[in-house]
Structures are given as C-alpha cells and as structure tokens.
PDB file of N, CA and C in Angstrom:
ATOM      1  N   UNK A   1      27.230  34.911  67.888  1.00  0.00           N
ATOM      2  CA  UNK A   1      27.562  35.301  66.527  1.00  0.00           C
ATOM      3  C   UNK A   1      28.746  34.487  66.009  1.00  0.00           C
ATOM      4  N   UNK A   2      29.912  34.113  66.587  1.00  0.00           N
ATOM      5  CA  UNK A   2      30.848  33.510  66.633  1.00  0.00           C
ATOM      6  C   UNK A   2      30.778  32.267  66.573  1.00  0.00           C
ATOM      7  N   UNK A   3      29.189  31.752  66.764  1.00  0.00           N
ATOM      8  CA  UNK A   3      28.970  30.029  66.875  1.00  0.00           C
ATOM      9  C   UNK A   3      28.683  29.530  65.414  1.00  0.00           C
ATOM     10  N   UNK A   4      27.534  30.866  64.872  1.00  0.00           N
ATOM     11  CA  UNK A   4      27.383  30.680  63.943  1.00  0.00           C
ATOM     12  C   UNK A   4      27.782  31.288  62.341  1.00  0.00           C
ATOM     13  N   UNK A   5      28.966  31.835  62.748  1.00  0.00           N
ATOM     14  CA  UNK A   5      29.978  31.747  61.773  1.00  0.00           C
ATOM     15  C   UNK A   5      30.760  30.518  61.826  1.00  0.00           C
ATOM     16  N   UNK A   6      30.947  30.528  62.369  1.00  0.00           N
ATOM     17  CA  UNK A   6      31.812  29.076  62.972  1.00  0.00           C
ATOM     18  C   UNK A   6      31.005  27.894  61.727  1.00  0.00           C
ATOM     19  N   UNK A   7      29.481  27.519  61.852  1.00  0.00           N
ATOM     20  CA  UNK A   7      29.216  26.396  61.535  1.00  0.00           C
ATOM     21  C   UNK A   7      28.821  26.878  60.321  1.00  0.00           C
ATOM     22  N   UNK A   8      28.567  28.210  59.582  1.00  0.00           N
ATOM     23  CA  UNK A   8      28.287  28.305  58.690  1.00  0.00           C
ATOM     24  C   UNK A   8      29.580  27.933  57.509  1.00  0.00           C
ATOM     25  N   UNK A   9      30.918  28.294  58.325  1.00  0.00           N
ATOM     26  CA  UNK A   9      32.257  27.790  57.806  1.00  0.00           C
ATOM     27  C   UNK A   9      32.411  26.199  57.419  1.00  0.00           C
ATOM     28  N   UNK A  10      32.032  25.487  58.477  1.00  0.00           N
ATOM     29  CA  UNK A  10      31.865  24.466  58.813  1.00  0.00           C
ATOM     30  C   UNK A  10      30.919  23.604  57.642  1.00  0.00           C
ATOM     31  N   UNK A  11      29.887  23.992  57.265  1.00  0.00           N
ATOM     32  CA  UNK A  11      29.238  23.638  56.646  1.00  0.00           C
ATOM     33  C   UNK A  11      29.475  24.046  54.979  1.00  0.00           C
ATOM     34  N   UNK A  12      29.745  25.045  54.831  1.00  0.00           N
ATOM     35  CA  UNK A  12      30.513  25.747  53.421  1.00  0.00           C
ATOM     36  C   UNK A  12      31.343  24.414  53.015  1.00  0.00           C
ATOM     37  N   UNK A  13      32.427  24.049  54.145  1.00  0.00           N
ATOM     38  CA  UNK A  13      33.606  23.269  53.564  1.00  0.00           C
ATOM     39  C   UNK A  13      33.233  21.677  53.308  1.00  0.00           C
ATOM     40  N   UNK A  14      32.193  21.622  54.225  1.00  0.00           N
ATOM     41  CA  UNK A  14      31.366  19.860  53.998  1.00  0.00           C
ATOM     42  C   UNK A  14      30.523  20.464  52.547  1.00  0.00           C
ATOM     43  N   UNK A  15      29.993  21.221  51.947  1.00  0.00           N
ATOM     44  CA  UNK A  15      29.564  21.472  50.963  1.00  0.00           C
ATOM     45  C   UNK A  15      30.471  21.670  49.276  1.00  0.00           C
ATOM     46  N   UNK A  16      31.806  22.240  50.037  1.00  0.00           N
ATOM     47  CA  UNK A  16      32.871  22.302  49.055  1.00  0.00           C
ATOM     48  C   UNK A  16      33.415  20.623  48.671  1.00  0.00           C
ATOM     49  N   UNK A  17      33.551  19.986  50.120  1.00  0.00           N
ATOM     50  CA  UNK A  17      33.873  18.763  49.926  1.00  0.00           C
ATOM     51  C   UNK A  17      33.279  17.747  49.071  1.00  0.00           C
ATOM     52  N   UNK A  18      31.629  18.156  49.136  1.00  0.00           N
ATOM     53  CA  UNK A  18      30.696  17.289  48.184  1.00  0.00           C
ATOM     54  C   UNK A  18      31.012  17.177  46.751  1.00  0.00           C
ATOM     55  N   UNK A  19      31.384  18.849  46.381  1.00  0.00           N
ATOM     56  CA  UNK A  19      31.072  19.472  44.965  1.00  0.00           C
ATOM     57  C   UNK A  19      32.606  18.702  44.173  1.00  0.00           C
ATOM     58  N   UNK A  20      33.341  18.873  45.202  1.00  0.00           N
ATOM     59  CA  UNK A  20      35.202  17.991  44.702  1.00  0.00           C
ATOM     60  C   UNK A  20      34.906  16.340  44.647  1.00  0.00           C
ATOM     61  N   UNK A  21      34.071  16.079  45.949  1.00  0.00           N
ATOM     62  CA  UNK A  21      33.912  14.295  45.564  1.00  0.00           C
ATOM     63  C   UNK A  21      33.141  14.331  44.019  1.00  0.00           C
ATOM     64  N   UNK A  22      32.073  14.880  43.744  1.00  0.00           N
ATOM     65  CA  UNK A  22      30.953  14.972  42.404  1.00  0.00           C
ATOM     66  C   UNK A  22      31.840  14.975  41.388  1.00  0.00           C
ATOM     67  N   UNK A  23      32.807  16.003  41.311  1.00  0.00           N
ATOM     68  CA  UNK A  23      33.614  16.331  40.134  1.00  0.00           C
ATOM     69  C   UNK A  23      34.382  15.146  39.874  1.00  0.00           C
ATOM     70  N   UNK A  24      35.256  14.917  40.827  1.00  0.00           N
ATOM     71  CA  UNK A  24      36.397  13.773  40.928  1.00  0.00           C
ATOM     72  C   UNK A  24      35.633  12.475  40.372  1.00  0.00           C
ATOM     73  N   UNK A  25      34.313  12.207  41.062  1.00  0.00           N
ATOM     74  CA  UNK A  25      33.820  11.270  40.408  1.00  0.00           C
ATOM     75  C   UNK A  25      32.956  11.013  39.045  1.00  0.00           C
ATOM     76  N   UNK A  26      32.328  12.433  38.440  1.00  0.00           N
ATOM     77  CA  UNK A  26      31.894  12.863  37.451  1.00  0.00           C
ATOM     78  C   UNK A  26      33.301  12.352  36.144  1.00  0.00           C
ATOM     79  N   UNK A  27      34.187  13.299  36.601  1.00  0.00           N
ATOM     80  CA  UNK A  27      35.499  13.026  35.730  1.00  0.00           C
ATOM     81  C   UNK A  27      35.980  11.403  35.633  1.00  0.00           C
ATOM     82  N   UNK A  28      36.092  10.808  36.293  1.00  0.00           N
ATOM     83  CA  UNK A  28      36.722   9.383  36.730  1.00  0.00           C
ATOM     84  C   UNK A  28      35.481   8.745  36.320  1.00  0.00           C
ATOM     85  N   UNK A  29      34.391   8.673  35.674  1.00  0.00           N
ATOM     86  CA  UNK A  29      33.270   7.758  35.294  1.00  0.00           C
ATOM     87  C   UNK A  29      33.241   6.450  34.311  1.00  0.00           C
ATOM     88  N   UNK A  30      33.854   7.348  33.581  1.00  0.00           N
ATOM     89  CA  UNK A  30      34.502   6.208  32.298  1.00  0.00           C
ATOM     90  C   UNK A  30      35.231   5.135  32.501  1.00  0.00           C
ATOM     91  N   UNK A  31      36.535   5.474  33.924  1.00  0.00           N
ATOM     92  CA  UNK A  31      37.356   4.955  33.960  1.00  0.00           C
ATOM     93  C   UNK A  31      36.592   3.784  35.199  1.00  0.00           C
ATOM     94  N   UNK A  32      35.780   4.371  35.528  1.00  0.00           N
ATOM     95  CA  UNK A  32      34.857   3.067  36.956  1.00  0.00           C
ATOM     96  C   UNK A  32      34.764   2.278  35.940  1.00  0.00           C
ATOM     97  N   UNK A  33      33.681   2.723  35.227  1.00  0.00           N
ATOM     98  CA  UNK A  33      33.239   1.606  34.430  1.00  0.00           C
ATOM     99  C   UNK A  33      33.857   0.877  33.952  1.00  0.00           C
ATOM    100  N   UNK A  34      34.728   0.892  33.298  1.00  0.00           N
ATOM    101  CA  UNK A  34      36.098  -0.016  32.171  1.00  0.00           C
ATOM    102  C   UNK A  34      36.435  -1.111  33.914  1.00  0.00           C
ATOM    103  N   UNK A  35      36.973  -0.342  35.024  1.00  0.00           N
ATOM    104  CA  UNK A  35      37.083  -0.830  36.159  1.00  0.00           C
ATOM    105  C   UNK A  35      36.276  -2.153  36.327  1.00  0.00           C
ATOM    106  N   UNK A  36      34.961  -1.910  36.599  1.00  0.00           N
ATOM    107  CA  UNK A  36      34.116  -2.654  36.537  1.00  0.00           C
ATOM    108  C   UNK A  36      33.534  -3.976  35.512  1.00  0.00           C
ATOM    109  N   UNK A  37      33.406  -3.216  34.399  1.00  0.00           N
ATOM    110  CA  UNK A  37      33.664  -4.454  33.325  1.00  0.00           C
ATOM    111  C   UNK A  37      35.155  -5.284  33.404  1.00  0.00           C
ATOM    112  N   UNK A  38      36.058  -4.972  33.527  1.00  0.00           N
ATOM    113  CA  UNK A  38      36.893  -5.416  32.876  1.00  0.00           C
ATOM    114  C   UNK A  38      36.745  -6.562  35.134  1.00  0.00           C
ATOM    115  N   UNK A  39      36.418  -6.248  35.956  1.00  0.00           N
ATOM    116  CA  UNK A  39      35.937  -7.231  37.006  1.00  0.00           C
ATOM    117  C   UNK A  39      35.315  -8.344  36.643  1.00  0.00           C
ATOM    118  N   UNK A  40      34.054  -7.965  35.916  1.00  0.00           N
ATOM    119  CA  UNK A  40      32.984  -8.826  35.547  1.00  0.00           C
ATOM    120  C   UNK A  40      34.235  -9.955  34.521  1.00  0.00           C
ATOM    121  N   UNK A  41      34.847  -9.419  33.392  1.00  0.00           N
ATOM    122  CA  UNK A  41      35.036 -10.458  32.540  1.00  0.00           C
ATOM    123  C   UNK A  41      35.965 -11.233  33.553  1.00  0.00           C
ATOM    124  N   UNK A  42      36.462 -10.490  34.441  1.00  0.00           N
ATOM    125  CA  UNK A  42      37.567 -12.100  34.986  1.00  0.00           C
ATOM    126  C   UNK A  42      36.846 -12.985  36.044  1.00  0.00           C
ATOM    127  N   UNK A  43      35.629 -12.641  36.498  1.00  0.00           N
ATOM    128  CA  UNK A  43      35.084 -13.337  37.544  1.00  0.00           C
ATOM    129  C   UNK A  43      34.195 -14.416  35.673  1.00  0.00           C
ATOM    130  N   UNK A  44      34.106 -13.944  34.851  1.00  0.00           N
ATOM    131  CA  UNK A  44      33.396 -14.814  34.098  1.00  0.00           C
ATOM    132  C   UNK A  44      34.579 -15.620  33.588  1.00  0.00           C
ATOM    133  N   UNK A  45      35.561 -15.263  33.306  1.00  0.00           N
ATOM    134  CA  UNK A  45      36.434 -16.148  33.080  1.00  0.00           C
ATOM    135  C   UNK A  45      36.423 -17.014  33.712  1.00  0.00           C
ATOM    136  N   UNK A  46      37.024 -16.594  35.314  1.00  0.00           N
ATOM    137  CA  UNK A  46      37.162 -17.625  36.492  1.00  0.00           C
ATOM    138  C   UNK A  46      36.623 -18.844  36.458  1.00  0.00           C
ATOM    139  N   UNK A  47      34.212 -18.272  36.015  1.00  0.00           N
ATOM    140  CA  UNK A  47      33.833 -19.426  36.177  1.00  0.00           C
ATOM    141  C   UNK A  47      33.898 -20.648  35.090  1.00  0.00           C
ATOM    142  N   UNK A  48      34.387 -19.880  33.780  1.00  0.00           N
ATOM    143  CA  UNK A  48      34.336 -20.577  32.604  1.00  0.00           C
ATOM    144  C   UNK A  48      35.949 -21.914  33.426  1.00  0.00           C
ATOM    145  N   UNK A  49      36.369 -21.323  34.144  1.00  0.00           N
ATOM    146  CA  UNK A  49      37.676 -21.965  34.557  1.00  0.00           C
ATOM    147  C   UNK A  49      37.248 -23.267  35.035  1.00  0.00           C
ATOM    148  N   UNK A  50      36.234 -22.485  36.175  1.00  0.00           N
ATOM    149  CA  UNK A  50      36.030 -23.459  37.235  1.00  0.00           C
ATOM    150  C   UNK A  50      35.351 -24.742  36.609  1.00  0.00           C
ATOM    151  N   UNK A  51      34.550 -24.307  35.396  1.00  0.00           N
ATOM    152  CA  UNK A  51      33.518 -25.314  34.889  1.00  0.00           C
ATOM    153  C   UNK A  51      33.994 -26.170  33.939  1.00  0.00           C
ATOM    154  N   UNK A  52      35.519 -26.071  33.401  1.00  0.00           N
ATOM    155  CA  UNK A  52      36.276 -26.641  32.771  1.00  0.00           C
ATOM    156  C   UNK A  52      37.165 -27.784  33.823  1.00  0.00           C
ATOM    157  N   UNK A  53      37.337 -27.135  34.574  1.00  0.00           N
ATOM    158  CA  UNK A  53      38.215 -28.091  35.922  1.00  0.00           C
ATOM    159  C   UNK A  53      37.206 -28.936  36.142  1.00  0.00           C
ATOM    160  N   UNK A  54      35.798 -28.565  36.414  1.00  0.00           N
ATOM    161  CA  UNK A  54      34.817 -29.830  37.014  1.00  0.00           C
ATOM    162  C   UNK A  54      34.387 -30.867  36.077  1.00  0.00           C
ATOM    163  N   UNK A  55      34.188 -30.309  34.901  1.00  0.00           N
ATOM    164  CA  UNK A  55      34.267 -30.958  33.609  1.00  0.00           C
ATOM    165  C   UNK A  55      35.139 -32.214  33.622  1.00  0.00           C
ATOM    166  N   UNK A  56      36.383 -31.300  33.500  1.00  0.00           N
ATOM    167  CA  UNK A  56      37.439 -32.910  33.008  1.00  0.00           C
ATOM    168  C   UNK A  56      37.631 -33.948  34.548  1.00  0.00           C
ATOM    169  N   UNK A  57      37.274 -33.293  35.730  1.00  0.00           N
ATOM    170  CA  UNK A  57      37.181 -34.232  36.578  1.00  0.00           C
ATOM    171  C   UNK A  57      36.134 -35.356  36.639  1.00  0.00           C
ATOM    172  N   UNK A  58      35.320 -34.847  36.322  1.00  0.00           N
ATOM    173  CA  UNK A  58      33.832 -35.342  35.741  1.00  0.00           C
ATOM    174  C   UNK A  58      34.472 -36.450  34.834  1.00  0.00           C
ATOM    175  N   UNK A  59      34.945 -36.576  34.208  1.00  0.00           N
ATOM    176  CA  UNK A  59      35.215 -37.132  32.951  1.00  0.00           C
ATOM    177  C   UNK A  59      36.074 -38.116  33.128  1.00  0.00           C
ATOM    178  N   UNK A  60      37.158 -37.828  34.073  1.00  0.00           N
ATOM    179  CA  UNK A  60      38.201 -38.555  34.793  1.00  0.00           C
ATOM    180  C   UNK A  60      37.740 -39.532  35.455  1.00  0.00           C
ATOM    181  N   UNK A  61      37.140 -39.034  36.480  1.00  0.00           N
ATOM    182  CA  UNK A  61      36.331 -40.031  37.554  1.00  0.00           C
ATOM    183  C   UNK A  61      34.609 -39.792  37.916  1.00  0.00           C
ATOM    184  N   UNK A  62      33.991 -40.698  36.651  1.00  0.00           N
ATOM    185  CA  UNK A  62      32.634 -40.052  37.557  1.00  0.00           C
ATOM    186  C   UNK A  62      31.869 -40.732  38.739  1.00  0.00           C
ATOM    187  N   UNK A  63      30.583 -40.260  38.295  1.00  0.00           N
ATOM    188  CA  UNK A  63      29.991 -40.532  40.202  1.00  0.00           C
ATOM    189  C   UNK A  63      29.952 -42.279  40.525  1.00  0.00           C
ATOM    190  N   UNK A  64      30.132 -42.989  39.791  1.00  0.00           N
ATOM    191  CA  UNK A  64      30.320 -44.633  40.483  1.00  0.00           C
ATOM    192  C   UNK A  64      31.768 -44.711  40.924  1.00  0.00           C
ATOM    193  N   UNK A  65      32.317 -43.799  41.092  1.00  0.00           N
ATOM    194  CA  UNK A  65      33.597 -44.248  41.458  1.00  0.00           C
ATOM    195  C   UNK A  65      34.089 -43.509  42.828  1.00  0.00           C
ATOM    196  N   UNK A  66      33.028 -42.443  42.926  1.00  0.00           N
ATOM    197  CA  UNK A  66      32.998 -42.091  44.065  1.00  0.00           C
ATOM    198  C   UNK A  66      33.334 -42.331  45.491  1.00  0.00           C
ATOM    199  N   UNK A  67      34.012 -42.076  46.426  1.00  0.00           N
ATOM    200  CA  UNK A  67      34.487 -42.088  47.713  1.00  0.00           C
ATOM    201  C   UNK A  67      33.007 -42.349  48.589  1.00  0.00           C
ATOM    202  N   UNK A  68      32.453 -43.467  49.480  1.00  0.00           N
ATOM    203  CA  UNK A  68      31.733 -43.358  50.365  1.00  0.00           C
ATOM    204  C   UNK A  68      31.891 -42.529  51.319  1.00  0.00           C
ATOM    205  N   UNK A  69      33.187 -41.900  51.571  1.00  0.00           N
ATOM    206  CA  UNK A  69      33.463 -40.611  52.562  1.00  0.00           C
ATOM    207  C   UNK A  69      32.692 -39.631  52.078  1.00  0.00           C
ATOM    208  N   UNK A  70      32.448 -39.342  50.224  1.00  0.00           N
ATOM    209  CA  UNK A  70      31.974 -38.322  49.468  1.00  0.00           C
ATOM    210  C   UNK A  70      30.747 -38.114  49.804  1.00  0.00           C
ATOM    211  N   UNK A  71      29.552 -38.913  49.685  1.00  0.00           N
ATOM    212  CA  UNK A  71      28.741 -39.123  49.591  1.00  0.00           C
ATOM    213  C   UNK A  71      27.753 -38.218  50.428  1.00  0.00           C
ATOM    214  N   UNK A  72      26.424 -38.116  50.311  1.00  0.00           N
ATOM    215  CA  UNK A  72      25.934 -36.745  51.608  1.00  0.00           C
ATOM    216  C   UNK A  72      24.943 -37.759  52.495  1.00  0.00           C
ATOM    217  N   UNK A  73      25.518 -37.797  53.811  1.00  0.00           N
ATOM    218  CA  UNK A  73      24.971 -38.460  54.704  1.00  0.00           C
ATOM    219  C   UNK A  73      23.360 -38.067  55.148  1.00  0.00           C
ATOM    220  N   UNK A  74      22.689 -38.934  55.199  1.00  0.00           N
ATOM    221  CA  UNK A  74      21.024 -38.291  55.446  1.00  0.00           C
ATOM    222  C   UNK A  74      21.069 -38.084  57.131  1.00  0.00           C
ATOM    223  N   UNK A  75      20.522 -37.007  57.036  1.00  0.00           N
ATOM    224  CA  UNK A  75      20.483 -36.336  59.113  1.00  0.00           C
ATOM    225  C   UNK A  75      18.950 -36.168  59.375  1.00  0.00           C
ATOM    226  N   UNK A  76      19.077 -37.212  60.419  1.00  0.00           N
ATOM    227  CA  UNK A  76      17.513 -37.238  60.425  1.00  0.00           C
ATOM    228  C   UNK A  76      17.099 -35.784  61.354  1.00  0.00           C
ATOM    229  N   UNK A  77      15.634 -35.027  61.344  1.00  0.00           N
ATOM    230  CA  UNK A  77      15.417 -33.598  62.219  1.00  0.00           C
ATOM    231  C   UNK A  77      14.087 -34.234  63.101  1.00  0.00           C
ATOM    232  N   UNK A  78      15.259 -33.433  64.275  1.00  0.00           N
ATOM    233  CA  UNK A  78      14.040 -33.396  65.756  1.00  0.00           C
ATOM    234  C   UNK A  78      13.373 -32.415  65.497  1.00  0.00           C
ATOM    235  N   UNK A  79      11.683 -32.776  65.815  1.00  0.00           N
ATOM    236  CA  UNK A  79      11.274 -32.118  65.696  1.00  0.00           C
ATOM    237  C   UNK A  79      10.679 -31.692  67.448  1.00  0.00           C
ATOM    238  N   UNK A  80      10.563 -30.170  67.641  1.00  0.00           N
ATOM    239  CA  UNK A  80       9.919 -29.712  69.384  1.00  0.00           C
ATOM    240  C   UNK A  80       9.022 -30.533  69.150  1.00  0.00           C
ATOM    241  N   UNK A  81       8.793 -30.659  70.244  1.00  0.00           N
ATOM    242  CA  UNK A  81       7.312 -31.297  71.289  1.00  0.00           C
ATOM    243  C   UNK A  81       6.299 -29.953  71.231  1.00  0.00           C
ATOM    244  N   UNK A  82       5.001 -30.480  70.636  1.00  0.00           N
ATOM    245  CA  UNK A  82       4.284 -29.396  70.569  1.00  0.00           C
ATOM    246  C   UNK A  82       3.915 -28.370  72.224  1.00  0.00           C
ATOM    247  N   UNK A  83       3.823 -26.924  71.832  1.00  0.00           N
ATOM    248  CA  UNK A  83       3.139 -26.218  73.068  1.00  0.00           C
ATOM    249  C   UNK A  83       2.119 -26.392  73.165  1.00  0.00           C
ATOM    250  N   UNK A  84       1.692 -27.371  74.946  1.00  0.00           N
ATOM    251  CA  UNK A  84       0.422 -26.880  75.099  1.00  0.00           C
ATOM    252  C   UNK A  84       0.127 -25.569  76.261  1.00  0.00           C
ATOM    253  N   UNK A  85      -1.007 -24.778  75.663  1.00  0.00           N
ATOM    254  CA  UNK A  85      -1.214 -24.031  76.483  1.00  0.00           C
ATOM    255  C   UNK A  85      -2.336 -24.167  77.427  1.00  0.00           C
ATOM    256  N   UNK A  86      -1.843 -22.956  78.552  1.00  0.00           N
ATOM    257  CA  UNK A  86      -3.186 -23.567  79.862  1.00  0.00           C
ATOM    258  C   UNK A  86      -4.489 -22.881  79.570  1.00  0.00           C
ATOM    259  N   UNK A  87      -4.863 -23.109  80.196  1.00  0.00           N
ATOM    260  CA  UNK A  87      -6.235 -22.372  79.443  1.00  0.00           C
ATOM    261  C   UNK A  87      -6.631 -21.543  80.025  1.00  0.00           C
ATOM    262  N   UNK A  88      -7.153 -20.060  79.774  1.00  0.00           N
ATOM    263  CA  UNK A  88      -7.260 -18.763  80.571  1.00  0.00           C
ATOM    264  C   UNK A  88      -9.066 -19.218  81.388  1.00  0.00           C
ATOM    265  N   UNK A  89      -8.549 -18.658  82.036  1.00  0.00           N
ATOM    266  CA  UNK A  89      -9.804 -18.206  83.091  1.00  0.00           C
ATOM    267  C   UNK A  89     -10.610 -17.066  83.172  1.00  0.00           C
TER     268      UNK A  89
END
C-alpha cells in the first residue's frame, strides 16, 4: 500500500511538473519567437556580410591571379579489385 502511494505521489509531481513547464512555456511564447526571429535576422545579416567580404575580394584579386597553392588538386580514386566468388556445390 505504501509502494503505491509512494508512486502515485511520484507521479502527481512529474505531472505537476509538466503542467508548470506548459504554462511557463505557453506564457514565454511570444517572447521565443521575437528570440528566434530576431536569430534568423543576424545569421542573415552575417551572410549578407560574408557575401560582401567575398565580393570586394573578388574584385580586388580575381581568379587569374590566383595562388597555384589555391588551386584544387585532382586525386585520382582506387578503385577494389572486383569479388570473385567460389562457386557453391
């Protein structure tokens, strides 16, 4: 009787706990979101950044002037040796 008071307690308070996370996050919804957008615009900023930096480098020095260090080396691929199999009996 004592076990299962015990877990019925037990379980009440993991149930109370749910209903306080729901609320807390019910209430706080508005404020995710603004959270969230206001993420998005600086990662879009960022890239508007990044694409301005590559831009004027672009512009500075383009690809004939390039570093032979730069360049993407061709890698030739091994390919396996095919399986042969033995032949069943």
């Amino acid at each position: 009787m004592l076990a299962t008071l015990a877990s019925l307690v037990i379980a009440g308070a993991g149930v109370a706990a749910l209903v306080a996370v729901a609320a807390t996050w019910r209430g706080q919804l508005g404020a995710i979101r603004q959270v969230l957008a206001d993420a998005r615009a600086l990662e879009q900023a960022d890239a508007l950044d990044r694409d301005r930096v590559f831009l004027a480098r672009l512009i500075e020095a383009p690809m004939v002037d390039i570093a032979p260090a730069m360049l993407p080396v061709p890698r030739t691929v091994r390919r396996a040796a095919p399986v042969r199999w033995l032949p069943l009996r």
